[in-house]
C-alpha atoms as a PDB file:
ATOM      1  CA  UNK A   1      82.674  89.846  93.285  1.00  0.00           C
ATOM      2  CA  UNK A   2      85.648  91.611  94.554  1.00  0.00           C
ATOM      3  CA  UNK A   3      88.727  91.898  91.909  1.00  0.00           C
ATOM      4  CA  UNK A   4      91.765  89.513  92.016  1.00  0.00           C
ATOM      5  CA  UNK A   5      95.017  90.805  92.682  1.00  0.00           C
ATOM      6  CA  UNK A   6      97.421  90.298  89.911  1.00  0.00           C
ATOM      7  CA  UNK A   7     100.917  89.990  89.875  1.00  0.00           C
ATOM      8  CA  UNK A   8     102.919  90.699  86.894  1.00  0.00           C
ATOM      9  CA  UNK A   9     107.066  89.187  86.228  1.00  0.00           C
ATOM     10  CA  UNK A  10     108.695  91.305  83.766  1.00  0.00           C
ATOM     11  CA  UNK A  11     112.290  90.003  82.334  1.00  0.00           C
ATOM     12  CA  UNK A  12     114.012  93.242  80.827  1.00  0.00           C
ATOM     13  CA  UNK A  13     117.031  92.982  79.026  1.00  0.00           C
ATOM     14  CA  UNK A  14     119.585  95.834  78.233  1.00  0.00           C
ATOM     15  CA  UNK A  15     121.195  96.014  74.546  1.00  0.00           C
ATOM     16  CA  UNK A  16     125.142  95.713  75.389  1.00  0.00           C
ATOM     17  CA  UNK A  17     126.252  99.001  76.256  1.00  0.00           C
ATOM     18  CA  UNK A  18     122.933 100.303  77.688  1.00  0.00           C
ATOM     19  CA  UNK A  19     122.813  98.353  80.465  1.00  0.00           C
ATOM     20  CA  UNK A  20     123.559 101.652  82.729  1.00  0.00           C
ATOM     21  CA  UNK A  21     120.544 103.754  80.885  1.00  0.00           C
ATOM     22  CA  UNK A  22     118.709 100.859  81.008  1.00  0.00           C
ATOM     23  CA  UNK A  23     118.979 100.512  85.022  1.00  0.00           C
ATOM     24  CA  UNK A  24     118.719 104.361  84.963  1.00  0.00           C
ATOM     25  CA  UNK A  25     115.381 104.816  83.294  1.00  0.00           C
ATOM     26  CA  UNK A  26     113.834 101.545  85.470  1.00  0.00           C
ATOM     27  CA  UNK A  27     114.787 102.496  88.552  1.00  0.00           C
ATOM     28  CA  UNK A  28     113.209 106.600  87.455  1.00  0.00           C
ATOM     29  CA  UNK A  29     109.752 104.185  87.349  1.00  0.00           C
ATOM     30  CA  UNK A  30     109.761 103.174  90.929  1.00  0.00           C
ATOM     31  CA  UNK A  31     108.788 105.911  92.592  1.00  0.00           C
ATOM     32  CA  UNK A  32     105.582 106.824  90.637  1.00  0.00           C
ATOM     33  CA  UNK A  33     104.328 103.651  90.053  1.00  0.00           C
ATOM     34  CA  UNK A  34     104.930 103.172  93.835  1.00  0.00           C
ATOM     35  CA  UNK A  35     102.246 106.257  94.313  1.00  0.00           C
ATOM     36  CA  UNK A  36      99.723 104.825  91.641  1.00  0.00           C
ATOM     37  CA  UNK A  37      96.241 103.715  93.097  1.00  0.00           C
ATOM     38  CA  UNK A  38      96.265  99.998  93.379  1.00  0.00           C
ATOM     39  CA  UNK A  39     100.317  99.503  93.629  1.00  0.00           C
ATOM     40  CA  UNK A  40     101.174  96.651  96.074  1.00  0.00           C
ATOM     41  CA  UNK A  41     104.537  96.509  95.198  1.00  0.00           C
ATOM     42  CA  UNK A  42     106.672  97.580  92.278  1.00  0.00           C
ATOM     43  CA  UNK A  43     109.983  95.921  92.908  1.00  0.00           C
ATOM     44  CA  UNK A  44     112.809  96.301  90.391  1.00  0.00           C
ATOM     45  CA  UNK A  45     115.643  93.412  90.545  1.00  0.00           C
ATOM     46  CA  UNK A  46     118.688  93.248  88.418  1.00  0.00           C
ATOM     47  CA  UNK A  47     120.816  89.987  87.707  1.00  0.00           C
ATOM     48  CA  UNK A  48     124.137  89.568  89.516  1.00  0.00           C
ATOM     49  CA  UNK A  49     125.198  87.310  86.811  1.00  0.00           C
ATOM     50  CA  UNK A  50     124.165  89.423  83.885  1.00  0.00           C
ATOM     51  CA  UNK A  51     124.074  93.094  84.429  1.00  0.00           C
ATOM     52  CA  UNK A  52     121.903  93.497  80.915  1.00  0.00           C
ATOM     53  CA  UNK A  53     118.724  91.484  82.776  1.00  0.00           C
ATOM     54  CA  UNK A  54     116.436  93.133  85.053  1.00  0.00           C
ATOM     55  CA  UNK A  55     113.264  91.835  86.611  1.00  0.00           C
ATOM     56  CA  UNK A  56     110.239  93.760  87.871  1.00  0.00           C
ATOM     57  CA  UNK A  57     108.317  91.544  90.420  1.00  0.00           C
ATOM     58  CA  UNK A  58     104.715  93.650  90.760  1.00  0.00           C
ATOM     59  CA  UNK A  59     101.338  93.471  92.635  1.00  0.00           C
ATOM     60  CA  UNK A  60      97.986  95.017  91.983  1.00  0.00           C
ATOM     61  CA  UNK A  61      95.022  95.421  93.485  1.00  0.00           C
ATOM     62  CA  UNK A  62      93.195  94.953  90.095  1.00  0.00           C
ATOM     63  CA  UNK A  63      93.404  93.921  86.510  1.00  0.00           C
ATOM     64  CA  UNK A  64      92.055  97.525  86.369  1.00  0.00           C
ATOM     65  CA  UNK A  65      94.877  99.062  87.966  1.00  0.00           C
ATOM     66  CA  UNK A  66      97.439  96.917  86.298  1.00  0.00           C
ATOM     67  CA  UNK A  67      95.743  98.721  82.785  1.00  0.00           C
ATOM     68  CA  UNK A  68      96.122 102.205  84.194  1.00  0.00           C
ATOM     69  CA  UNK A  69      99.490 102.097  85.142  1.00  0.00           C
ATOM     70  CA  UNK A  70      99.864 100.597  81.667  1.00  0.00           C
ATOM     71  CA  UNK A  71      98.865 104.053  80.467  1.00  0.00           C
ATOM     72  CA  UNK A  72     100.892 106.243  82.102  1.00  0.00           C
ATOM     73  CA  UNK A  73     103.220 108.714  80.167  1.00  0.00           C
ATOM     74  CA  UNK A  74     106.648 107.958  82.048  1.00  0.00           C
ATOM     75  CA  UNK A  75     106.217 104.103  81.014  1.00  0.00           C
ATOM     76  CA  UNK A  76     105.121 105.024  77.398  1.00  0.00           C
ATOM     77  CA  UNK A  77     108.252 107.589  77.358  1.00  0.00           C
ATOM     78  CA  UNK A  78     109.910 103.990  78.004  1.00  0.00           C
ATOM     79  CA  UNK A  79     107.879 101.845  75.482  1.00  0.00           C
ATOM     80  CA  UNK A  80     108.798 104.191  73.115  1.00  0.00           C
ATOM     81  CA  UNK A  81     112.828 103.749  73.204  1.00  0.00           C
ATOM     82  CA  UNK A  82     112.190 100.048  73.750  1.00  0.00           C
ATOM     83  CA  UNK A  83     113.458  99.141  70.808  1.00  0.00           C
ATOM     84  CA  UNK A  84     116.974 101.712  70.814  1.00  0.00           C
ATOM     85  CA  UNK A  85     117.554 100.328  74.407  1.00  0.00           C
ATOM     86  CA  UNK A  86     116.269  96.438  74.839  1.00  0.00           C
ATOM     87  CA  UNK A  87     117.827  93.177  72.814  1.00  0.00           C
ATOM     88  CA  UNK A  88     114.293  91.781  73.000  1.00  0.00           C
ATOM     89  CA  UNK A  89     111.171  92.417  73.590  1.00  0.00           C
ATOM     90  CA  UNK A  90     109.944  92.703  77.905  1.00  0.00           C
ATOM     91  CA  UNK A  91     108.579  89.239  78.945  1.00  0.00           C
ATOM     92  CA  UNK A  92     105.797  89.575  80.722  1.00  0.00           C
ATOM     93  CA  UNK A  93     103.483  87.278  82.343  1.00  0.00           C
ATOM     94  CA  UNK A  94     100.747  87.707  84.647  1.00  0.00           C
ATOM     95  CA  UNK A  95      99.821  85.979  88.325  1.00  0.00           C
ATOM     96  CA  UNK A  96      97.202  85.231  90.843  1.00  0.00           C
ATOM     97  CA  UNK A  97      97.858  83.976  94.524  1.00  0.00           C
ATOM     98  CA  UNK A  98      96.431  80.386  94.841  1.00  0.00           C
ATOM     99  CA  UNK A  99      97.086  80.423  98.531  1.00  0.00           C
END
Protein backbone atom coordinates (compact mmCIF):
# COMPACT_ATOMS: atom_id res chain seq x y z
CA UNK A 1 0.00 0.00 0.00
CA UNK A 2 1.56 3.21 -0.92
CA UNK A 3 1.70 5.96 2.08
CA UNK A 4 -0.87 8.83 2.37
CA UNK A 5 0.21 12.22 2.09
CA UNK A 6 -0.40 14.23 5.13
CA UNK A 7 -0.92 17.67 5.60
CA UNK A 8 -0.28 19.34 8.79
CA UNK A 9 -2.03 23.27 9.97
CA UNK A 10 0.02 24.73 12.59
CA UNK A 11 -1.47 28.03 14.46
CA UNK A 12 1.68 29.76 16.13
CA UNK A 13 1.27 32.52 18.29
CA UNK A 14 3.97 35.13 19.36
CA UNK A 15 4.11 36.30 23.21
CA UNK A 16 3.56 40.29 22.85
CA UNK A 17 6.75 41.70 22.10
CA UNK A 18 8.23 38.67 20.26
CA UNK A 19 6.25 38.76 17.51
CA UNK A 20 9.45 39.98 15.32
CA UNK A 21 11.77 36.90 16.76
CA UNK A 22 8.99 34.92 16.45
CA UNK A 23 8.56 35.65 12.50
CA UNK A 24 12.41 35.63 12.49
CA UNK A 25 13.10 32.15 13.73
CA UNK A 26 9.90 30.67 11.42
CA UNK A 27 10.73 32.04 8.47
CA UNK A 28 14.94 30.61 9.32
CA UNK A 29 12.75 27.02 9.03
CA UNK A 30 11.68 27.39 5.49
CA UNK A 31 14.44 26.80 3.69
CA UNK A 32 15.58 23.45 5.24
CA UNK A 33 12.50 21.94 5.70
CA UNK A 34 11.92 22.96 2.02
CA UNK A 35 15.16 20.55 1.19
CA UNK A 36 13.93 17.64 3.55
CA UNK A 37 13.01 14.30 1.69
CA UNK A 38 9.29 14.12 1.45
CA UNK A 39 8.55 18.13 1.70
CA UNK A 40 5.60 19.09 -0.59
CA UNK A 41 5.27 22.31 0.69
CA UNK A 42 6.26 24.14 3.83
CA UNK A 43 4.39 27.39 3.63
CA UNK A 44 4.64 29.91 6.46
CA UNK A 45 1.58 32.56 6.68
CA UNK A 46 1.26 35.31 9.16
CA UNK A 47 -2.11 37.13 10.16
CA UNK A 48 -2.76 40.61 8.77
CA UNK A 49 -5.03 41.19 11.61
CA UNK A 50 -2.81 39.95 14.37
CA UNK A 51 0.85 40.15 13.78
CA UNK A 52 1.45 37.61 17.00
CA UNK A 53 -0.40 34.55 14.79
CA UNK A 54 1.35 32.66 12.23
CA UNK A 55 0.22 29.63 10.31
CA UNK A 56 2.30 26.90 8.68
CA UNK A 57 0.17 25.17 5.94
CA UNK A 58 2.48 21.77 5.14
CA UNK A 59 2.48 18.64 2.87
CA UNK A 60 4.24 15.34 3.10
CA UNK A 61 4.80 12.61 1.24
CA UNK A 62 4.51 10.36 4.39
CA UNK A 63 3.53 10.07 7.99
CA UNK A 64 7.21 8.95 7.93
CA UNK A 65 8.54 12.03 6.67
CA UNK A 66 6.27 14.23 8.65
CA UNK A 67 8.24 12.24 11.92
CA UNK A 68 11.67 13.01 10.53
CA UNK A 69 11.33 16.45 10.00
CA UNK A 70 9.88 16.31 13.51
CA UNK A 71 13.41 15.39 14.54
CA UNK A 72 15.44 17.74 13.15
CA UNK A 73 17.80 19.97 15.32
CA UNK A 74 16.80 23.54 13.88
CA UNK A 75 12.99 22.75 14.89
CA UNK A 76 14.04 21.28 18.34
CA UNK A 77 16.41 24.54 18.73
CA UNK A 78 12.71 26.04 18.33
CA UNK A 79 10.74 23.59 20.61
CA UNK A 80 13.06 24.36 23.05
CA UNK A 81 12.37 28.33 23.45
CA UNK A 82 8.71 27.53 22.87
CA UNK A 83 7.78 28.38 25.95
CA UNK A 84 10.13 32.03 26.35
CA UNK A 85 8.65 32.94 22.86
CA UNK A 86 4.84 31.48 22.32
CA UNK A 87 1.52 32.57 24.55
CA UNK A 88 0.34 29.00 23.95
CA UNK A 89 1.16 26.02 22.98
CA UNK A 90 1.44 25.35 18.54
CA UNK A 91 -1.95 23.90 17.38
CA UNK A 92 -1.47 21.38 15.28
CA UNK A 93 -3.65 19.14 13.41
CA UNK A 94 -3.09 16.73 10.79
CA UNK A 95 -4.83 16.15 7.04
CA UNK A 96 -5.46 13.81 4.23
CA UNK A 97 -6.81 14.82 0.67
CA UNK A 98 -10.31 13.22 0.22
CA UNK A 99 -10.38 14.31 -3.36
Amino acid sequence: MTPKTVTVVARIKARAGREGRVQQMLAAMVEPTSAEKGCISYDLHSSPEDKALFLFYENWRSRADLEKHLRMPYLQAFLAQSEELLAEPIDISLWELVS
